[in-house]
Each structure stands twice: as C-alpha cells, then as structure tokens.
Protein backbone atom coordinates (compact mmCIF):
# COMPACT_ATOMS: atom_id res chain seq x y z
CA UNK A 1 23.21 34.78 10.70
CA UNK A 2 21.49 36.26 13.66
CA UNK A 3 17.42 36.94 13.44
CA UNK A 4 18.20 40.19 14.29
CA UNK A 5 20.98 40.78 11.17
CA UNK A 6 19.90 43.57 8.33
CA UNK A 7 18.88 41.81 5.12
CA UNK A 8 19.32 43.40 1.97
CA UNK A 9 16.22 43.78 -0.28
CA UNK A 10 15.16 41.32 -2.60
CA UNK A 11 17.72 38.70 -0.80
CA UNK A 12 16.17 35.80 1.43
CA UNK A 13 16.42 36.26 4.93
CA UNK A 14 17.97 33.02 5.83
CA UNK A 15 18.39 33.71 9.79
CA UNK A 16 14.72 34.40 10.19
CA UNK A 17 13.80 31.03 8.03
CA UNK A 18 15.89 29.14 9.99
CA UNK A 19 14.50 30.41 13.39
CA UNK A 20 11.74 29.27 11.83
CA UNK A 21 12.77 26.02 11.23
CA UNK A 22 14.07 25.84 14.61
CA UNK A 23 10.86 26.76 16.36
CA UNK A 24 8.99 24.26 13.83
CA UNK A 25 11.24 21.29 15.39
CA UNK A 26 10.48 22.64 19.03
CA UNK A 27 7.04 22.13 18.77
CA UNK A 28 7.34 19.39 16.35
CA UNK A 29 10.40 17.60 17.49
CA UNK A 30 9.06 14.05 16.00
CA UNK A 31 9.55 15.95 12.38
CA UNK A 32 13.39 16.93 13.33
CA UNK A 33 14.93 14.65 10.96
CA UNK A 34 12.65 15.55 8.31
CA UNK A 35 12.54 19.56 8.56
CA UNK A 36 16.33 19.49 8.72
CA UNK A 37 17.12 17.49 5.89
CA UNK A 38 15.09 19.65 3.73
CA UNK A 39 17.61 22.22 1.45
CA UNK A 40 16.28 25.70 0.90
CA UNK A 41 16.99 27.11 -2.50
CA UNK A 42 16.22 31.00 -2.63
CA UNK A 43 13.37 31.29 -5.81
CA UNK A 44 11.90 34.65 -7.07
CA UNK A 45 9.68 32.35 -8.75
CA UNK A 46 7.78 30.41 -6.38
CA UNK A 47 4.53 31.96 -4.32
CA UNK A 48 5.56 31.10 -1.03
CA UNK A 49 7.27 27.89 -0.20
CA UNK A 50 7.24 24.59 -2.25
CA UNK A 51 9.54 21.42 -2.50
CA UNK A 52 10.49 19.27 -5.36
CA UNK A 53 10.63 15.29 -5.05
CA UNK A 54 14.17 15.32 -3.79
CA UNK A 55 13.75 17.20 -0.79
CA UNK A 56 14.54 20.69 -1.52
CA UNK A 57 12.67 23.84 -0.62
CA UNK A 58 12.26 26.49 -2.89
CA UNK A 59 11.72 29.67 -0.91
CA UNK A 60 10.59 33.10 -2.18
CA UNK A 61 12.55 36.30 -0.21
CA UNK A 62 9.18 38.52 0.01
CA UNK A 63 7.68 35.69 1.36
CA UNK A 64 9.41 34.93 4.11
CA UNK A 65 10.12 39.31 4.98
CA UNK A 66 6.15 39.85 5.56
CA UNK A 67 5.64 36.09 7.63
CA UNK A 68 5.93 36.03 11.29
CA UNK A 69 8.74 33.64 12.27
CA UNK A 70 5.29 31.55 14.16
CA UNK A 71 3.48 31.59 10.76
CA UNK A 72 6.77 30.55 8.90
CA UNK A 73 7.31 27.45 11.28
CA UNK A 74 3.86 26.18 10.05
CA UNK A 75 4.76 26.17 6.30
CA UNK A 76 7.57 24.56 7.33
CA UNK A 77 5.98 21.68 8.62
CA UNK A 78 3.17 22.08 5.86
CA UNK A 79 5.98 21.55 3.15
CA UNK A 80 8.05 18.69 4.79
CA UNK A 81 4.17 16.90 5.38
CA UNK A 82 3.87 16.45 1.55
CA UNK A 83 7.48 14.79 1.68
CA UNK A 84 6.94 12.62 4.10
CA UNK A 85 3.46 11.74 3.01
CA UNK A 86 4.53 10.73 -0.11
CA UNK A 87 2.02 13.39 -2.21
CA UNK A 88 3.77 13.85 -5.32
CA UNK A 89 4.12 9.59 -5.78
CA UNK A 90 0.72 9.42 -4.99
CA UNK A 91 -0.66 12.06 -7.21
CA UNK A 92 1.06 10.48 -10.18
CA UNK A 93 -0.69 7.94 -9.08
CA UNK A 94 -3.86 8.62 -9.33
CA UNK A 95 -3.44 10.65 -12.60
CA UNK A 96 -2.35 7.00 -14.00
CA UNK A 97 -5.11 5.42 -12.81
CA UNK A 98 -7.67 8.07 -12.90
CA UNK A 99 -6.75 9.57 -16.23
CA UNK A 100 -6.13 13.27 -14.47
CA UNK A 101 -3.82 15.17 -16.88
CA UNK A 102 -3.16 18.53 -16.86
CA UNK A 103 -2.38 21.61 -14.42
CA UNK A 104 -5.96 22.50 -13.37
CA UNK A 105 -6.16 18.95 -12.40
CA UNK A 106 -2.98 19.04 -10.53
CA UNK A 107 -3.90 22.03 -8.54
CA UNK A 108 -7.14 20.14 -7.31
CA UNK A 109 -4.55 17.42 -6.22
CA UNK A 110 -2.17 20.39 -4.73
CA UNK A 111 -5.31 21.50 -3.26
CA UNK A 112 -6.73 17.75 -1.57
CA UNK A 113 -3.62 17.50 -0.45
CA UNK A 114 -3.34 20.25 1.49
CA UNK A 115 -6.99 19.37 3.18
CA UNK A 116 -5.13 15.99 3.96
CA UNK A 117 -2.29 17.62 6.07
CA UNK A 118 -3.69 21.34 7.41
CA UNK A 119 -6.48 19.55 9.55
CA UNK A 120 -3.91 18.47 11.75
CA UNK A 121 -0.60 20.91 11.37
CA UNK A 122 -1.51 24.54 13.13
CA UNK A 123 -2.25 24.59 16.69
CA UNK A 124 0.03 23.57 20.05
CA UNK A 125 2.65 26.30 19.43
CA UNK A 126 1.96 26.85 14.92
CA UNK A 127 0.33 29.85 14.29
CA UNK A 128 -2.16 29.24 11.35
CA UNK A 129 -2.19 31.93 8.49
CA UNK A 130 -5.31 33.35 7.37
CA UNK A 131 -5.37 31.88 3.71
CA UNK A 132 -4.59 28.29 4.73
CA UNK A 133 -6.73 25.83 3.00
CA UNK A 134 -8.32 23.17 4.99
CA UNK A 135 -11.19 20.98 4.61
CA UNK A 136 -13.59 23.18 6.47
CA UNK A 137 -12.90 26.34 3.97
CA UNK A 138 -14.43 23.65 1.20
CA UNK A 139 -17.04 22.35 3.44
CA UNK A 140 -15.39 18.73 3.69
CA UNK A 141 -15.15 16.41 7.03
CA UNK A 142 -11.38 16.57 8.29
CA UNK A 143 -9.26 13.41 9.16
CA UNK A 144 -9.41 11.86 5.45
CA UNK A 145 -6.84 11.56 2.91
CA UNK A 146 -6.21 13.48 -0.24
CA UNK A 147 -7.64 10.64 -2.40
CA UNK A 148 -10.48 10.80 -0.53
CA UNK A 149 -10.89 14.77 -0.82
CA UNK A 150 -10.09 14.66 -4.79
CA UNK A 151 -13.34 12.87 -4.68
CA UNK A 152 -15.48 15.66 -3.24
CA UNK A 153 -14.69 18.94 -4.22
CA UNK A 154 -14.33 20.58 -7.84
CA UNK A 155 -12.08 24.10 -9.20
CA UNK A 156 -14.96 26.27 -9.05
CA UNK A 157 -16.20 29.58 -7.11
CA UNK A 158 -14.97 28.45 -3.45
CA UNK A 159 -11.57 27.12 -4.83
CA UNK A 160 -10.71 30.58 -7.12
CA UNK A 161 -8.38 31.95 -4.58
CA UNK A 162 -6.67 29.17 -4.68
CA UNK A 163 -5.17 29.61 -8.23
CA UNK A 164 -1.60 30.82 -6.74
CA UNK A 165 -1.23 27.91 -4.58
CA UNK A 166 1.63 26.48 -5.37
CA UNK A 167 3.57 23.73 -3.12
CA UNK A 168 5.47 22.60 -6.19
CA UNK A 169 6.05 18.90 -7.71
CA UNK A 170 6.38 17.51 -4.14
CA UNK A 171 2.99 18.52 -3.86
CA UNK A 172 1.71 16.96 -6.74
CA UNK A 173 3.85 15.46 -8.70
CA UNK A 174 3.94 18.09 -12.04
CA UNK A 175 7.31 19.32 -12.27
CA UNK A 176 8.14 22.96 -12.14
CA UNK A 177 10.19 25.23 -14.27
CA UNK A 178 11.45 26.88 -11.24
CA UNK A 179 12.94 23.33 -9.73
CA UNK A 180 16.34 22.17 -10.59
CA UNK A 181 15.27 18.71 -11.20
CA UNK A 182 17.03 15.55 -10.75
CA UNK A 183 20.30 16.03 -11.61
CA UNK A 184 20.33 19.39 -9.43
CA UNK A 185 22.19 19.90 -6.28
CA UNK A 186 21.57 18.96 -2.79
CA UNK A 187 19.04 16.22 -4.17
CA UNK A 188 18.57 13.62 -2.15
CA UNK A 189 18.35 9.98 -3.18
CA UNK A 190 15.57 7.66 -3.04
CA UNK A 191 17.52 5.87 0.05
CA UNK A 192 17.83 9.01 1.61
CA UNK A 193 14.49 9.52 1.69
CA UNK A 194 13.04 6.14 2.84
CA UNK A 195 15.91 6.69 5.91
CA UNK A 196 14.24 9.84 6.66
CA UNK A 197 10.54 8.89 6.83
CA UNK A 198 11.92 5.57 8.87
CA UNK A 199 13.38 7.59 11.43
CA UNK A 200 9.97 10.28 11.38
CA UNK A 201 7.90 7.00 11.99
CA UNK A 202 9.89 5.26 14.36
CA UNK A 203 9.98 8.54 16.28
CA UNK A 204 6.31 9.31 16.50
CA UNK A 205 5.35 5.13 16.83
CA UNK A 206 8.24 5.77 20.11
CA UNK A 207 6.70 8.56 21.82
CA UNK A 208 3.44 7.65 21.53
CA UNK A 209 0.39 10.85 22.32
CA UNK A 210 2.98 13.41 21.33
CA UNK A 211 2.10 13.25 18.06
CA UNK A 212 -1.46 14.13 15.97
CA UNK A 213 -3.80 11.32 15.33
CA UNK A 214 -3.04 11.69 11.36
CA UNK A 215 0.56 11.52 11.75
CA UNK A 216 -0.07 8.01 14.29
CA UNK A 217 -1.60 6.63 11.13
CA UNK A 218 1.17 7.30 8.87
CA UNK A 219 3.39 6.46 10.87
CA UNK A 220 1.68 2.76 11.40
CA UNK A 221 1.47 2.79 7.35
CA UNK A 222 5.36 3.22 6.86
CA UNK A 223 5.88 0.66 8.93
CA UNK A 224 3.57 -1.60 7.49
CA UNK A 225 2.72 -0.09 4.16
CA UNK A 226 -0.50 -1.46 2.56
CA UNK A 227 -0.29 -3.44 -0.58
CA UNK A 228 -2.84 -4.20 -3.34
CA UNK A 229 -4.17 -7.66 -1.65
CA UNK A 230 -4.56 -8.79 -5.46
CA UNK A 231 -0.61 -8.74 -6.29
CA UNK A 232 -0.28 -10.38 -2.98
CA UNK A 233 -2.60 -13.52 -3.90
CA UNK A 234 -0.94 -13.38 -7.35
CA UNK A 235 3.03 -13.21 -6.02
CA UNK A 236 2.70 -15.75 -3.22
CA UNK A 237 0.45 -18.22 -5.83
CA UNK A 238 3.85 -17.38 -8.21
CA UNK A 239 6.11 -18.28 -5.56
CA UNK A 240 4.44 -21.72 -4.23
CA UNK A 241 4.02 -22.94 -8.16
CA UNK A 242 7.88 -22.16 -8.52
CA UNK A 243 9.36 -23.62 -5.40
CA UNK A 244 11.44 -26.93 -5.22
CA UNK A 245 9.41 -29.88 -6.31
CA UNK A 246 6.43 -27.97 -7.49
CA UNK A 247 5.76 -28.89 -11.11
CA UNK A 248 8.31 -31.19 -11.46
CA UNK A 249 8.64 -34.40 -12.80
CA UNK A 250 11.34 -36.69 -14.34
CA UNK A 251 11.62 -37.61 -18.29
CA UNK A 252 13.10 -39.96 -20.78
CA UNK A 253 12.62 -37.76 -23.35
CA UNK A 254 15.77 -36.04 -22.64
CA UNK A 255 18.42 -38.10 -20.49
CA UNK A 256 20.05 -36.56 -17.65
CA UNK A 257 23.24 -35.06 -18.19
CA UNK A 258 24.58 -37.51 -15.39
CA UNK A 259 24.00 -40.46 -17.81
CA UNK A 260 27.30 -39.88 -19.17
CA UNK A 261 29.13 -40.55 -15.74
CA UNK A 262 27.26 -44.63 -16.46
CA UNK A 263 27.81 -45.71 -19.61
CA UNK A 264 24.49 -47.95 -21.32
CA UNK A 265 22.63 -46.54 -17.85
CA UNK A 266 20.01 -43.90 -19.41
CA UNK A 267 19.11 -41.99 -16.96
CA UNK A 268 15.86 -39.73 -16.84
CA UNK A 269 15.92 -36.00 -16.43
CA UNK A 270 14.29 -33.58 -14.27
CA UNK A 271 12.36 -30.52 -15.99
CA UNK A 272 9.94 -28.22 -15.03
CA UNK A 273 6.30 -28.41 -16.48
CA UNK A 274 3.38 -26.11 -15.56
CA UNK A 275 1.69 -26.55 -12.19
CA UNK A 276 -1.86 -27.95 -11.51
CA UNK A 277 -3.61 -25.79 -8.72
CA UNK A 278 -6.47 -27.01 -6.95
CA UNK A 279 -8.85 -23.76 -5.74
CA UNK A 280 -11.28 -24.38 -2.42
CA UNK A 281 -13.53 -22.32 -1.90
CA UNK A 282 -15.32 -22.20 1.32
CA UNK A 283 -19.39 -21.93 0.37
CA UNK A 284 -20.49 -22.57 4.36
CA UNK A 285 -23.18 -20.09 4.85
CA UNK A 286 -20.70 -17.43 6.72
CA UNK A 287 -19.76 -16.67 3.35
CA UNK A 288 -22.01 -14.14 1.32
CA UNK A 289 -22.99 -14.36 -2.27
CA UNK A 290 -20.61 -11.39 -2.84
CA UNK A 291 -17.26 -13.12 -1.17
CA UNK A 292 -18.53 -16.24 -3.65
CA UNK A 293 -18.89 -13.82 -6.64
CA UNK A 294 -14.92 -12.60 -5.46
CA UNK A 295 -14.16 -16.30 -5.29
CA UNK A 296 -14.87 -16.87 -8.79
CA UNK A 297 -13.16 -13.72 -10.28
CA UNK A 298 -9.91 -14.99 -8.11
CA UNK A 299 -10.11 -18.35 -9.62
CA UNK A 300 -9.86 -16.37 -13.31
CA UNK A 301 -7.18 -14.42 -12.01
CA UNK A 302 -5.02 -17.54 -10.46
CA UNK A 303 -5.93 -19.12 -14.53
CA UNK A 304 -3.80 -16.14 -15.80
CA UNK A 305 -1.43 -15.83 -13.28
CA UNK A 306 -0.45 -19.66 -14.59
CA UNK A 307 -0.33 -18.17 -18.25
CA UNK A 308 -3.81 -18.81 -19.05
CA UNK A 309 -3.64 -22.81 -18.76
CA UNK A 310 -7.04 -23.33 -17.79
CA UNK A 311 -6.98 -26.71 -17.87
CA UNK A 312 -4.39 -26.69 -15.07
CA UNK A 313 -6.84 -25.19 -12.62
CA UNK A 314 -9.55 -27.07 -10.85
CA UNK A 315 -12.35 -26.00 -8.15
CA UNK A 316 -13.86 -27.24 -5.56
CA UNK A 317 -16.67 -26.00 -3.39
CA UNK A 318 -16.94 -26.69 0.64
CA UNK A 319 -18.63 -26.21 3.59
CA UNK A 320 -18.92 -29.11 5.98
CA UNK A 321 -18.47 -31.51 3.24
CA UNK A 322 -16.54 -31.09 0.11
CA UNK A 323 -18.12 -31.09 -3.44
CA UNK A 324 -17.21 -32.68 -6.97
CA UNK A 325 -13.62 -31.44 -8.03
CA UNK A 326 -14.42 -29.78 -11.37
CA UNK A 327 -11.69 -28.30 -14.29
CA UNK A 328 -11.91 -24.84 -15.00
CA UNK A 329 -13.54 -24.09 -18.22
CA UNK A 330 -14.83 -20.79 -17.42
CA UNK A 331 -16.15 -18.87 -13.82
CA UNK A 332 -19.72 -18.92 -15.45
CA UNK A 333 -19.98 -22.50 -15.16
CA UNK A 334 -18.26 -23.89 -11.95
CA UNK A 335 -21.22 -24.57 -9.24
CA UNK A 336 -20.64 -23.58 -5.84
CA UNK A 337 -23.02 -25.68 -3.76
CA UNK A 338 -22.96 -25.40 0.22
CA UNK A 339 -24.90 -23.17 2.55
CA UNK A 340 -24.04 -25.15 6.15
CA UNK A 341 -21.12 -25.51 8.32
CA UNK A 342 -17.71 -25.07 7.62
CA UNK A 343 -14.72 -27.66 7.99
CA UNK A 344 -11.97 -27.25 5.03
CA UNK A 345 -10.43 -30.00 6.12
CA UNK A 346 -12.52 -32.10 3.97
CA UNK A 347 -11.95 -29.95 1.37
CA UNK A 348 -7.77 -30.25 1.48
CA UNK A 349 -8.65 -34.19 1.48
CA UNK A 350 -10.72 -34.27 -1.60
CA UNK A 351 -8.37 -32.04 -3.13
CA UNK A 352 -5.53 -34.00 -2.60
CA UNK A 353 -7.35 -36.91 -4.07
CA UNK A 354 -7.72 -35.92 -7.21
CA UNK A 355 -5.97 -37.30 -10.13
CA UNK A 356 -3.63 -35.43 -11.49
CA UNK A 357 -2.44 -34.41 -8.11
CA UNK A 358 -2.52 -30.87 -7.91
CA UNK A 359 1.22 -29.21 -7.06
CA UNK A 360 -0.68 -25.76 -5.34
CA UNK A 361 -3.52 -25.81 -3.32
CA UNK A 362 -5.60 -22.17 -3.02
CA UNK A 363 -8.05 -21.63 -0.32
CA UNK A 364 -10.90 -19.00 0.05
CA UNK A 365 -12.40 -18.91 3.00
CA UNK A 366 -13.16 -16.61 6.00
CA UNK A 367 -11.24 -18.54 8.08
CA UNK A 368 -14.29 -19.50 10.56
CA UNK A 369 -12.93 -23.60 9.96
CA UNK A 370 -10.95 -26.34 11.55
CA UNK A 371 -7.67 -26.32 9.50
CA UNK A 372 -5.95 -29.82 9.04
CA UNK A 373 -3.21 -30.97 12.01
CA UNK A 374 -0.78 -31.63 9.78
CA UNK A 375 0.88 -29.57 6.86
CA UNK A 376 -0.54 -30.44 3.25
CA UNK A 377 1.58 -32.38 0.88
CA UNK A 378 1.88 -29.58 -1.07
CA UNK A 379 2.50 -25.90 -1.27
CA UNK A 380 -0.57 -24.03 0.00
CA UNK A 381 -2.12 -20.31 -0.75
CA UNK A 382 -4.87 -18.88 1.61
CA UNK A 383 -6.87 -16.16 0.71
CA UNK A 384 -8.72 -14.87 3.79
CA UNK A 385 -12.28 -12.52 3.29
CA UNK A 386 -11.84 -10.01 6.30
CA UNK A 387 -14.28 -9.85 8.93
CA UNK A 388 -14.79 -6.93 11.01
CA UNK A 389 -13.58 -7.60 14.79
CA UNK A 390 -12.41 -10.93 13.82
CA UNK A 391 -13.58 -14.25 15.12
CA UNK A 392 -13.42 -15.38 18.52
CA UNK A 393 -11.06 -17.39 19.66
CA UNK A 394 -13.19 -20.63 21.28
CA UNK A 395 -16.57 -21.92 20.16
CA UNK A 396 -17.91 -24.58 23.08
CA UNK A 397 -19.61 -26.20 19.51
CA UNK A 398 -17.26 -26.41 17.62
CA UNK A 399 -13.44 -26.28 20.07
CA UNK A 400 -11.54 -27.36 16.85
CA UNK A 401 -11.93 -24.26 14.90
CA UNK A 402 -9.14 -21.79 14.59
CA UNK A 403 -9.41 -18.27 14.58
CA UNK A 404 -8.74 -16.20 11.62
CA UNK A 405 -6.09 -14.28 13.61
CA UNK A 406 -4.33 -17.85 14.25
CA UNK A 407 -4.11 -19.21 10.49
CA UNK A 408 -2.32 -22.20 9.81
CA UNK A 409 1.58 -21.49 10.22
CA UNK A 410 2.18 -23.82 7.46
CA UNK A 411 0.36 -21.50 4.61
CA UNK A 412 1.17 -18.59 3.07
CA UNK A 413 -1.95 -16.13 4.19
CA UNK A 414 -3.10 -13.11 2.21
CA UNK A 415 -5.75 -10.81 3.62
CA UNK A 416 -8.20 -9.78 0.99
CA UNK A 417 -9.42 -6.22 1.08
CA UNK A 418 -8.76 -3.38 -0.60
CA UNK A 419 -5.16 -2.63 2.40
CA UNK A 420 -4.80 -5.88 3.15
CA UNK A 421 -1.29 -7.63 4.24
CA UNK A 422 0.26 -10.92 3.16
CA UNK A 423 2.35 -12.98 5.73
C-alpha cells in the first residue's frame, strides 16, 4: 500500500507505518533485523505503540493518523529497544527479587525503562516527540540502566502525565488484556529471539562508531552476558568435585560386579563418596579486610554447595608462607593470619599435604602471586577479587609472579564481582 493511498477511518494506516519502519532501518540499519521481525497487530486498545514478549507490536490507528512518518520511525525503534534489551525479563526480575507487585509499580519500571533507552534513540535522522520521557524530564543523569533509574525516581507530581504510558508486557513484563499471549499468532519463539538479538549485536560489534554508545554496551553484553559470579564459584566447585577420580575410592564392602568373571577372586568396587576441599585463602597484605570478610562467607557457601558436610572442608590462610590447615567448624572461628608477601605456591604445597588428601582445591586470592609450574594433583577452583586496571605484567622484585590477566591455564578461574565471568 502506497503512503500516499486513502485510509478509511478508524482502520490502521499500514503504508504510512511501514514507511516508517523503513525510514527507522535507514537511519538505524544495525536494528534491521530487529524492526523487521517485529509483527504489527492493529489494537483500538493500546495508547500508542507497545509489544508483547514474543515480538509483536500492537499498534493503535489514531495513533499512527496524527504522527509524522519521522516521529513514527522513533517509536519504532523505541519499541523494538525494549525487545532487544530484554525489559520485560528483567522487570520480572526485579519484581522477584525486589518484591515490586502491582501495576503502579510496573509503570515506574515501564517508565525507568524508557529513561534507559530514550537518552540515546532520537537524534541523527529520529525526530523526538514532545512527550517522550527521558531521564532529563525526571531530573536523572543519562547513560544508566533501568535498574539503576528504578532506584531514583518515585510516581509522584513530575511522573502524573505519565499514567497513559503504556509500552505493554515487553516493556515490563505485566501482561496485557489487549495482547494475544502465547499461544497467539505470529509469536515468535524463544530461539527466534536469541537469533535476532545475535545478529543486532554482531551487527553493531561489526561496524563499529555507527552505532550509540548504549547500544556498544549491549551489544558487548550479548555477547558476553554477565553472570552472578556466585553461581559461577558454586557450578565450577560442582563440576571439579564431580569429575573422574574426584571422590572416589575403591571398597570391599560391596565387590565389583567383575568378580563374577574370577571365581574365589573378590574384587573391590569403585563408588563415589563426598569430596574433601581444601580452601586457600590469600591473607598477603594486597588483600583488604573486606576481600577476607568475602573469603570467609565463600568458604560457608562452598560448605553448602557440598551438602552442608562441614567436616569435608578445610582452610588455610597464606601469604608468603602458608598457615596451619584447620577443619571448618564455623567462619567465626577459622584465623586468617598473614599481612606480608604473597606466594600461593606454598599454600597448594601445604594443602596437598594434608591428611586426608583433599580431592578440590579452592583458591582466593587477587592473583598478585607466583602460581606453581606444574598442574596440582587435583582439580583446582580459583576465585579471583578484581582489581581495577589489573596488575602489571613484570615486577623486577619479584619476575615469577603472574598477572591476574594470565591465570594458571590449568584452573578453572571465576572473577568475583558483582558481572564477573568464569573461564
């Protein structure tokens, strides 16, 4: 249909939204993918525009009639941005986690996460309407994220002409009566989606400087998504205890099933039984009293990632020397003594010394240590505290160290900090 074509009425001009669309991927062409796969669904019920979770956009007729076609292409690319930024997962979210329930509270989300994407939308070619909300209309610095902006702001006299914003659940997660839900047509599914905001990011991360600086960061995040640095230390710890000759040991107590093949041979069998883990943690004096005070709350956490077998965990404290290896009876009462230098590999020694032999060993440190030439005899977990800029690569004092950015290839390494990355 042709721009130019009579509409009747009451119906949705669909060749002015799509010039719309059109000029949106002009002057966004790194959102192409995304602003075509998007469905429009003509709704007498929705404000303006919104989208669901599965990629459709509801669009309302007298809408679109009084919006210039340049105005129109920036709602498009204002509704696709909660899509591909993942709003409505993240709202849910945070009402899990926050304890947000209820429709004023997901307006305030709708709201934060418009702040999140507007800053950065209008402009180069997207005409920017009047009543757009963005960050400076609530007094708020631009460039952060919705999470951030839910923090700062509350419904009140600046936000009251905000009360017929409505983006729908794709927005913030609350489903709408208005939306056709899942089992509704032209839904896309959850593979669909990821395929969409992979090709988005591998366009923007491709062209690099055609795109905003906010988009450059989620585009970096979809490639390398952040995870919760906790879940990290807890799934590689799970996945050293459990691998091939970790807390394992053969029995007489029930003869191997091989024993038949040998008759009067008993033969022992081999079961499982719960791994001992040895935890180092690095006291040298790089390390501050609140990494130590992290140390210790990890320790509890490794004791009930093992099922709460206490007595299967040990610590030990280094710095240039390592301390007594003591059992873990509770974080109160293990003594972290050290203050000086740093050199784990006294700490590995001592902890492969002890009796019973430990089948994990867990390391805290800030990496600023000479690591051990050779791998460990056993499986081995490193928990790194970050440190801003890193740590240089040579030290004319000390030319064994390694640099944090150069951990042992031998160990699996988890970042701690609240985005951190395991590899």
């Amino acid at each position: 249909m042709s721009p130019d074509a009579p509409v009747a009425p009451g119906t949705l001009d669909y060749g002015k939204l799509f010039a719309a669309r059109l000029h949106a991927a002009r002057v966004r062409p790194y959102l192409a993918t995304a602003l075509f796969a998007l469905h429009p669904v003509e709704s007498h019920r929705v404000p303006t525009m919104g989208v669901d979770r599965y990629w459709r956009c509801y669009v309302s007729p007298a809408f679109v009639a009084r919006t210039p076609v340049e105005e129109l292409a920036g709602v498009w690319v204002h509704e696709v941005s909660h899509l591909l930024r993942d709003h409505h997962g993240r709202s849910d979210r945070l009402a899990r986690e926050r304890g947000l329930t209820g429709p004023a509270q997901r307006l305030r989300m709708n709201v934060a996460a418009d702040c999140e994407i507007n800053d950065d939308v209008y402009g180069d070619g997207l005409a920017r309407p009047a009543w757009v909300i963005d960050p400076g209309s609530l007094g708020l610095r631009s460039g952060e994220l919705m999470e951030d902006y839910l923090l700062n702001f509350r419904l009140g006299s600046t936000t009251q002409l905000t009360a017929w914003l409505d983006c729908g659940s794709g927005a913030d997660g609350l489903d709408r009566e208005w939306e056709l839900g899942p089992e509704g047509a032209h839904g896309l599914s959850d593979q669909e989606r990821d395929a969409i905001r992979f090709r988005v990011a591998h366009g923007i991360t491709g062209r690099p400087g055609t795109a905003t600086r906010g988009w450059r960061r989620w585009a970096e995040e979809a490639f390398h998504p952040p995870q919760a640095w906790r879940e990290l230390l807890g799934a590689a710890l799970r996945s050293a205890a459990s691998g091939a000759g970790a807390g394992q040991d053969y029995t007489y107590g029930r003869p191997s099933r091989r024993a038949a093949g040998i008759p009067r041979v008993v033969l022992p069998s081999l079961r499982a039984k719960p791994p001992r883990v040895c935890v180092v943690v690095d006291t040298s004096a790089s390390v501050s009293d609140a990494e130590l005070g992290s140390a210790l709350l990890e320790v509890a956490a490794i004791s009930q990632a093992l099922g709460g077998r206490r007595d299967l965990v040990s610590v030990l404290s280094c710095d240039a020397s390592a301390g007594l290896v003591h059992s873990l009876c509770r974080g109160e009462g293990i003594p972290l003594m050290g203050g000086g230098g740093t050199d784990l590999r006294e700490g590995f020694a001592k902890a492969l010394a002890a009796r019973p032999r430990p089948d994990v060993v867990v390391v805290l440190t800030d990496g600023q240590t000479p690591w051990p030439s050779t791998r460990p005899s056993c499986r081995t977990v490193v928990g790194l505290f970050p440190r801003a800029g890193g740590v240089s690569s040579w030290d004319e004092n000390n030319p064994d160290r390694v640099p944090v950015d150069t951990a042992p290839p031998w160990a699996r390494v988890v970042e701690i900090g609240s985005s951190s990355r395991g590899r």
